[in-house]
C-alpha atoms as a PDB file:
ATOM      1  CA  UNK A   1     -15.075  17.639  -2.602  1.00  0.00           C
ATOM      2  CA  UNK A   2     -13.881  17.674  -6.043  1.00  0.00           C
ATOM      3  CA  UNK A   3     -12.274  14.356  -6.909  1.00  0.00           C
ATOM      4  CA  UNK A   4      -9.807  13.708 -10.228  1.00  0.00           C
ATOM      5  CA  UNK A   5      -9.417  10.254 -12.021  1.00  0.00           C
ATOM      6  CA  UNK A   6      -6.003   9.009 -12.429  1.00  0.00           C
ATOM      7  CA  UNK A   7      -5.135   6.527 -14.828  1.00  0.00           C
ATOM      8  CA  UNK A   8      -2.183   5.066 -14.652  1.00  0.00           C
ATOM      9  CA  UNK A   9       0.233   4.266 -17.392  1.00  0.00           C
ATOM     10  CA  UNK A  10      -2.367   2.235 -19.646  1.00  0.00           C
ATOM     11  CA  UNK A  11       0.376   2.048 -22.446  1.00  0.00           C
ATOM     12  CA  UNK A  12       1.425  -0.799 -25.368  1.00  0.00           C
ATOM     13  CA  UNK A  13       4.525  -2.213 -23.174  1.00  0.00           C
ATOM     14  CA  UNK A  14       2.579  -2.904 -20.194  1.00  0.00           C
ATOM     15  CA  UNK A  15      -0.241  -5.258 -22.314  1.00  0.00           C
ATOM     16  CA  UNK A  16      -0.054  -8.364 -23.846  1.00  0.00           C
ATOM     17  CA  UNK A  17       1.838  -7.836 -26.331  1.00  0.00           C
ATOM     18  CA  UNK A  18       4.131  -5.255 -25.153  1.00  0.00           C
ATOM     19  CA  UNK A  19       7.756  -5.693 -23.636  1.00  0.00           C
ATOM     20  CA  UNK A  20       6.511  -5.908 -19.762  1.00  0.00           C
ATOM     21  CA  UNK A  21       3.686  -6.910 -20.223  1.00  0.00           C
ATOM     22  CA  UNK A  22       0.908  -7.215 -17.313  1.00  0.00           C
ATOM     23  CA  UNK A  23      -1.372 -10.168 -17.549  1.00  0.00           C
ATOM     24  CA  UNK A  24      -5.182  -8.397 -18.043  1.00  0.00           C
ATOM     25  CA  UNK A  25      -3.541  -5.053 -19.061  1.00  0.00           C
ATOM     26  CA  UNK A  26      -5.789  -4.849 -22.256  1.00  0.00           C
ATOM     27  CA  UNK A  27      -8.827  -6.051 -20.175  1.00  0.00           C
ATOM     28  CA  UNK A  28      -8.106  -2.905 -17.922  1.00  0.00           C
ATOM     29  CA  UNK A  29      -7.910  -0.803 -20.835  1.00  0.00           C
ATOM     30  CA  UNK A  30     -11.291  -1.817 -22.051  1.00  0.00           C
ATOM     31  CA  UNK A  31     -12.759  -1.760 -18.516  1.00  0.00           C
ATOM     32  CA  UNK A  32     -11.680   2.099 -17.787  1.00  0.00           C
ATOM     33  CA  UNK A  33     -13.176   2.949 -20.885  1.00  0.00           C
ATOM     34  CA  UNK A  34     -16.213   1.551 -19.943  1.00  0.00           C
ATOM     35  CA  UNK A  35     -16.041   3.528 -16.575  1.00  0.00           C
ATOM     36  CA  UNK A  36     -15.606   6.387 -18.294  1.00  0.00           C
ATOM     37  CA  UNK A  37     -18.325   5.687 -20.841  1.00  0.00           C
ATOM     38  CA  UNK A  38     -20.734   4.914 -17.947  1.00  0.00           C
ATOM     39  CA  UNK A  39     -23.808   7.790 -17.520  1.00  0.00           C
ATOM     40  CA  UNK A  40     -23.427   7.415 -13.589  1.00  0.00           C
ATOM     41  CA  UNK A  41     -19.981   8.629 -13.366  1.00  0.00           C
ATOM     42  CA  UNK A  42     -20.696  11.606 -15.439  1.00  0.00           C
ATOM     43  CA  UNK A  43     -20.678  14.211 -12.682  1.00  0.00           C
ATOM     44  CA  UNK A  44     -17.544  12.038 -10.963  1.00  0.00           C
ATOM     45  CA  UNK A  45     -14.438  13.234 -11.714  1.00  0.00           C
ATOM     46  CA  UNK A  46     -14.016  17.148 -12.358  1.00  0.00           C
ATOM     47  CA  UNK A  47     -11.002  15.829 -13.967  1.00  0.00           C
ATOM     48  CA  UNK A  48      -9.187  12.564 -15.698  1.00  0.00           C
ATOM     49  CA  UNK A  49      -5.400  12.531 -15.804  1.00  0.00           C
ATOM     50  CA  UNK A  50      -3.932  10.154 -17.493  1.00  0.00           C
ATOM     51  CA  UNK A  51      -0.446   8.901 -16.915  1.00  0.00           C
ATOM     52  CA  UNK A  52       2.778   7.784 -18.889  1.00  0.00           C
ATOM     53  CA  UNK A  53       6.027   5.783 -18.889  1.00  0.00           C
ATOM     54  CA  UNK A  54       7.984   8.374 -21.319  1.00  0.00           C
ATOM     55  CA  UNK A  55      11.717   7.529 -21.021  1.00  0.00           C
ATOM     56  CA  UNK A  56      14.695   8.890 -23.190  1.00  0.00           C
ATOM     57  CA  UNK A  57      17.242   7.872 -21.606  1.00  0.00           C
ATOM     58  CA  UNK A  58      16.713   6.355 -18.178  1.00  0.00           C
ATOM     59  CA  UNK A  59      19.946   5.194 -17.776  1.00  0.00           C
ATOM     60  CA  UNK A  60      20.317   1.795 -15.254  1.00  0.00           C
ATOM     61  CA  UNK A  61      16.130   1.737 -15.035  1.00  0.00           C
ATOM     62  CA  UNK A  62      16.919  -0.150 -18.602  1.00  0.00           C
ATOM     63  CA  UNK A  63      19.219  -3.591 -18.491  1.00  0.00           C
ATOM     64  CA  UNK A  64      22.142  -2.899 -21.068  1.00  0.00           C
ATOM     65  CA  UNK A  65      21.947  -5.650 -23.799  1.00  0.00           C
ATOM     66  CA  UNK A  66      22.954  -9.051 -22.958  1.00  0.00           C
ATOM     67  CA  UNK A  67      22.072  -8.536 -19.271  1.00  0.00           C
ATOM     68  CA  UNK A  68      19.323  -9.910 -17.400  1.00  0.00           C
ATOM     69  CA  UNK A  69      16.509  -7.790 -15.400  1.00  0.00           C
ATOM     70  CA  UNK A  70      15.739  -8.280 -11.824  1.00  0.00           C
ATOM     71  CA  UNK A  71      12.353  -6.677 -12.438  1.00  0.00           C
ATOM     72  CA  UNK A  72      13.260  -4.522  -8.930  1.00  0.00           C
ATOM     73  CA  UNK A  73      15.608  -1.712  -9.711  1.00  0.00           C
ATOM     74  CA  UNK A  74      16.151  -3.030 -13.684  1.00  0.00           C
ATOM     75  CA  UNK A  75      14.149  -3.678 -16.449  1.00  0.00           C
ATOM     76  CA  UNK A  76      13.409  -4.244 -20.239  1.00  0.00           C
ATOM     77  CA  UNK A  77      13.471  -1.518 -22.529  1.00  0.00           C
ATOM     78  CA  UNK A  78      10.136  -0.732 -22.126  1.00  0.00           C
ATOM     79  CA  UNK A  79       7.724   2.306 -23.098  1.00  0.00           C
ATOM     80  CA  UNK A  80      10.824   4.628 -25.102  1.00  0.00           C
ATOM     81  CA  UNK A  81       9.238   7.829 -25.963  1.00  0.00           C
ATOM     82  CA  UNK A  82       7.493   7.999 -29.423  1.00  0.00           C
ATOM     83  CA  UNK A  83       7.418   4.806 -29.606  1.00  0.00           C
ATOM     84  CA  UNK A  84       4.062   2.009 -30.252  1.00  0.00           C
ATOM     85  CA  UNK A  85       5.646   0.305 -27.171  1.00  0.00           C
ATOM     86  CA  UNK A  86       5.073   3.980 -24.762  1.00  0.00           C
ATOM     87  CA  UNK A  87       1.571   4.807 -26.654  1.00  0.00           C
ATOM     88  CA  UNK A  88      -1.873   4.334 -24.793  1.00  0.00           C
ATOM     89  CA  UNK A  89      -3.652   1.121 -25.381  1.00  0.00           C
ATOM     90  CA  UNK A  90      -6.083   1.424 -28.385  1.00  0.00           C
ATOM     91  CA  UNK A  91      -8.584  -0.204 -25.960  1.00  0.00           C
ATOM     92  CA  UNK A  92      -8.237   3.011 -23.257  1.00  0.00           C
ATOM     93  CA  UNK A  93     -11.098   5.514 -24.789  1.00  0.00           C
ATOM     94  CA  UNK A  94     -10.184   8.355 -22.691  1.00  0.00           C
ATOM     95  CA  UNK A  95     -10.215  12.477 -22.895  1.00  0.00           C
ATOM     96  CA  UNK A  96      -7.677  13.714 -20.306  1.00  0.00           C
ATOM     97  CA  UNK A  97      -7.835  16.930 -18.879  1.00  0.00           C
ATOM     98  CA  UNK A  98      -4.124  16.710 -18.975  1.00  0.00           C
ATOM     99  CA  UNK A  99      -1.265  13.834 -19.789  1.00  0.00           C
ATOM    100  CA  UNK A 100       1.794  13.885 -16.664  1.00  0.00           C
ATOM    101  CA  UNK A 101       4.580  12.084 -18.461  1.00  0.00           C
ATOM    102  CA  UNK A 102       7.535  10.609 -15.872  1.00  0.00           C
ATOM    103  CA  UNK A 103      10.784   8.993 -16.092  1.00  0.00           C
ATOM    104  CA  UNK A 104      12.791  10.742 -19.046  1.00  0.00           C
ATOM    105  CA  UNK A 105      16.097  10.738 -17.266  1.00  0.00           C
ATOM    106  CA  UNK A 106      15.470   8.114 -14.946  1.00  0.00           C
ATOM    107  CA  UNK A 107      13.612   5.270 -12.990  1.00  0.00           C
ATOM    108  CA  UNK A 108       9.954   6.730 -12.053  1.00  0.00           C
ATOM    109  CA  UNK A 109       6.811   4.710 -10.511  1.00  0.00           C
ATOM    110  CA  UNK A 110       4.499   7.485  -9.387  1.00  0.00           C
ATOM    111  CA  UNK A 111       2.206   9.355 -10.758  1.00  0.00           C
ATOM    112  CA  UNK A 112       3.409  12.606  -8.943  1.00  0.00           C
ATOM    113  CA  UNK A 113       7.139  11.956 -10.110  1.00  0.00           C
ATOM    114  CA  UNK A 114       5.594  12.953 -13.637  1.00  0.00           C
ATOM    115  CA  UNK A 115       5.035  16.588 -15.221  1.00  0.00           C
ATOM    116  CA  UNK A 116       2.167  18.085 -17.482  1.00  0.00           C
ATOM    117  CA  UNK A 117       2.460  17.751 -20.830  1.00  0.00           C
ATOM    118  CA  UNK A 118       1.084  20.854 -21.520  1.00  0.00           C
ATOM    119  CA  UNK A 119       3.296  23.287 -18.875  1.00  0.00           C
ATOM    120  CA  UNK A 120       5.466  20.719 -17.031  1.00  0.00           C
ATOM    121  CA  UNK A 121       3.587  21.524 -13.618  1.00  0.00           C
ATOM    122  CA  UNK A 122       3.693  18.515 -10.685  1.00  0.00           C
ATOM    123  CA  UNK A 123       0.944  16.407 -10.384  1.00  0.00           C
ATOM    124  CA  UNK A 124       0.174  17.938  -7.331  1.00  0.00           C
ATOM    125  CA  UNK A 125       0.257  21.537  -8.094  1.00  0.00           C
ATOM    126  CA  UNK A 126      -2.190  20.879 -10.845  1.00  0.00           C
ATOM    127  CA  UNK A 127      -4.534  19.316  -8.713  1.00  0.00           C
ATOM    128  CA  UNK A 128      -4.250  21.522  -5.905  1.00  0.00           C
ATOM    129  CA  UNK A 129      -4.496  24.568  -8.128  1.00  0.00           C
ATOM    130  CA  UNK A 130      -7.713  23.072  -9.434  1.00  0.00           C
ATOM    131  CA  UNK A 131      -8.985  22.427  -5.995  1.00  0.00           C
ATOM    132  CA  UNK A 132      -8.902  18.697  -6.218  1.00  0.00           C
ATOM    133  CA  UNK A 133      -8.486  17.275  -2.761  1.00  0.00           C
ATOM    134  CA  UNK A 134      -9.269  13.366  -3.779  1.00  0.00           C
ATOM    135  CA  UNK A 135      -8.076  10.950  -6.249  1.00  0.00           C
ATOM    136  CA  UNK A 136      -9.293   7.300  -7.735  1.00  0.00           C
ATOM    137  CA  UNK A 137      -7.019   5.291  -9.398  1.00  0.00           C
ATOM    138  CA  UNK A 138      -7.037   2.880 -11.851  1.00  0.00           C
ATOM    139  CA  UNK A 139      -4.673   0.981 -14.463  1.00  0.00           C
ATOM    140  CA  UNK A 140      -1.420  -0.484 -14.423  1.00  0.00           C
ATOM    141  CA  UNK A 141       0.215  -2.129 -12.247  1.00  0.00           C
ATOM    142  CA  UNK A 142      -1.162  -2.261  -9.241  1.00  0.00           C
ATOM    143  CA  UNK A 143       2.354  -3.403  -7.726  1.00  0.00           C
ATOM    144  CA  UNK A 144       4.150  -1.431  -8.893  1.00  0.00           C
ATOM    145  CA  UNK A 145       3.263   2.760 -10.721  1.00  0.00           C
ATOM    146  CA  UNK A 146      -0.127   2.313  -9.008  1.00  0.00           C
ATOM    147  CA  UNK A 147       1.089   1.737  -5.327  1.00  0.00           C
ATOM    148  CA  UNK A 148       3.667   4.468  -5.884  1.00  0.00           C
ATOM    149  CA  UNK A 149       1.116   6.948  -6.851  1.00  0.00           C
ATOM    150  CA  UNK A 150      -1.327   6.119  -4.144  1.00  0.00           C
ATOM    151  CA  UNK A 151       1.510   6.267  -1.740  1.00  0.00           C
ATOM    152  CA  UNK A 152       2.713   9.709  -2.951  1.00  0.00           C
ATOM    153  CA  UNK A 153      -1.125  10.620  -2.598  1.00  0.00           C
ATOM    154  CA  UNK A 154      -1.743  10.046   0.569  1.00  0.00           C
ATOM    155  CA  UNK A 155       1.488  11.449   1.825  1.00  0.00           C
ATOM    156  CA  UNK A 156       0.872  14.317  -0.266  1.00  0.00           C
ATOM    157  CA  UNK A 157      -2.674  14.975   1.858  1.00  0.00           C
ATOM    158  CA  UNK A 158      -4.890  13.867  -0.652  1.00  0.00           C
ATOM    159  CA  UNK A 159      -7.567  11.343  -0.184  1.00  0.00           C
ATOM    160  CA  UNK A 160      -6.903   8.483  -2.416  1.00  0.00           C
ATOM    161  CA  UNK A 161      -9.161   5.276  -3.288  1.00  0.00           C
ATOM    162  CA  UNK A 162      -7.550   2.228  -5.531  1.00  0.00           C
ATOM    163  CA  UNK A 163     -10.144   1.071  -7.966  1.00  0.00           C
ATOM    164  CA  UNK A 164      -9.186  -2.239  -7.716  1.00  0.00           C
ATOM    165  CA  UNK A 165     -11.413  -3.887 -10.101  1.00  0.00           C
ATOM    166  CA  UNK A 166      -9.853  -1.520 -13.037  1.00  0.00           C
ATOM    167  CA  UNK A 167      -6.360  -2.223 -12.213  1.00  0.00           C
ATOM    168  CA  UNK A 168      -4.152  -5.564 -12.804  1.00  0.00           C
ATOM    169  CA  UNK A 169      -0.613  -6.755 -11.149  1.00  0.00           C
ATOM    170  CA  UNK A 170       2.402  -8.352 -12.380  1.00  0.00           C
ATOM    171  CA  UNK A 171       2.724 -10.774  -9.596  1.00  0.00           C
ATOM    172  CA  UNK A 172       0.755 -12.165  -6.837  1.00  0.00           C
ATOM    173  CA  UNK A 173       3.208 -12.084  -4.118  1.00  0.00           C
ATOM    174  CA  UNK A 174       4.252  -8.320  -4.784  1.00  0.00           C
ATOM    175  CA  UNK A 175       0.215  -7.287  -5.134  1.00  0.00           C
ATOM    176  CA  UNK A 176      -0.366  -8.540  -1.885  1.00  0.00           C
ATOM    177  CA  UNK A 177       2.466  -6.733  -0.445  1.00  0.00           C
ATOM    178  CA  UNK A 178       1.270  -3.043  -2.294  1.00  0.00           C
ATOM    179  CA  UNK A 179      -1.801  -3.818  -1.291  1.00  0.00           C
ATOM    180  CA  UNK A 180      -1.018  -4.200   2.398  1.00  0.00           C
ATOM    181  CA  UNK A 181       1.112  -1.147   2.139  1.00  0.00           C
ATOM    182  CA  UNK A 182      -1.134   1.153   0.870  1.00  0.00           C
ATOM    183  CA  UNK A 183      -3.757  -0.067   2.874  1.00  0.00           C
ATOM    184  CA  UNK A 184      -1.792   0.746   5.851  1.00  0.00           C
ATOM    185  CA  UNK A 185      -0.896   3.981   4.656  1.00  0.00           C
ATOM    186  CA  UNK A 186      -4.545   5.213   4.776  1.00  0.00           C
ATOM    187  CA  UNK A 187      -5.333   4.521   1.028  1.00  0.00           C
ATOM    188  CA  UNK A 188      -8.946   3.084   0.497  1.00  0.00           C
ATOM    189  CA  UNK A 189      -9.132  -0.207  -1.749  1.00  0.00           C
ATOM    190  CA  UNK A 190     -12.016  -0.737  -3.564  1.00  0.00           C
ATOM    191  CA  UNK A 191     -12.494  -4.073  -4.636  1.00  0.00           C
END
């Protein structure tokens, strides 16, 4: 069964460093490239996808100035297309077979909300068109863009393992809760 890596939104903002920062987000950059650099995993993945935070103007998914986030439905300006903040993390090494950018015009989390960069298909049309029936995912974070996308996944009929040692959450509380979630929704977690 052909299986596709997904990275998930491995970006500047969501590092030390960056304006929502994850704690171990630049650890999880230089562990996936290490994954990827690994001989055993050569014949893995017919593809890797990566992922991106690309917003323009995502209108109430940003806090206006003065206001405070409630790091649910608002947040910090974060990853603003073309900016340092939205690029990958110098630490991911990576050669995607395509990029899926999400969340121009609006608040998006999943992987699957995103388009190509190179013909704006769905995540899920380009891996269904290249016969891709199962996903692993890594990156960032694993409360929050990676439990969407594994969610989505599974719903979507694919089979879909978390990597969980290449992935890092904001919080402890909300981990456990994705994690329960997408446990219960069929998704395998790899510890």
């Amino acid at each position: 069964m052909s299986c596709a890596l997904l990275i998930i939104d491995v970006q500047n903002d969501f590092c030390e460093g960056g304006s929502l920062a994850v704690d171990g987000g630049a650890a999880v950059a230089a562990s996936i490239t290490e994954l990827l650099a690994d001989p055993a995993n050569a014949s893995r993945w017919t593809s890797t996808i990566l992922t991106r935070d690309w917003h323009v103007d995502p209108g109430n998914h940003w806090v206006l100035p003065g206001e405070e986030p409630n790091f649910v439905d608002t947040w910090p300006v974060h990853c603003q297309a073309e900016t340092t903040g939205a690029a990958f993390h110098p630490s991911l090494q990576a050669n995607p077979d395509e990029i899926f950018s999400k969340g121009l015009h609006g608040a998006c989390y999943s992987g699957f909300e995103g388009q190509a960069d190179s013909d704006h298909a769905s995540l899920h049309d380009w891996l269904e068109t290249r016969g891709v029936h199962q996903v692993e995912i890594v990156g960032l974070a694993t409360d929050h863009c990676v439990r969407a996308t594994a969610l989505d996944a599974v719903a979507a009929g694919f089979t879909a393992t978390v990597l969980l040692e290449y992935c890092a959450g904001v919080a402890t509380d909300t981990t456990a809760a994705a994690l329960t979630a997408m446990a219960n929704a069929g998704v395998v977690l790899v510890r």
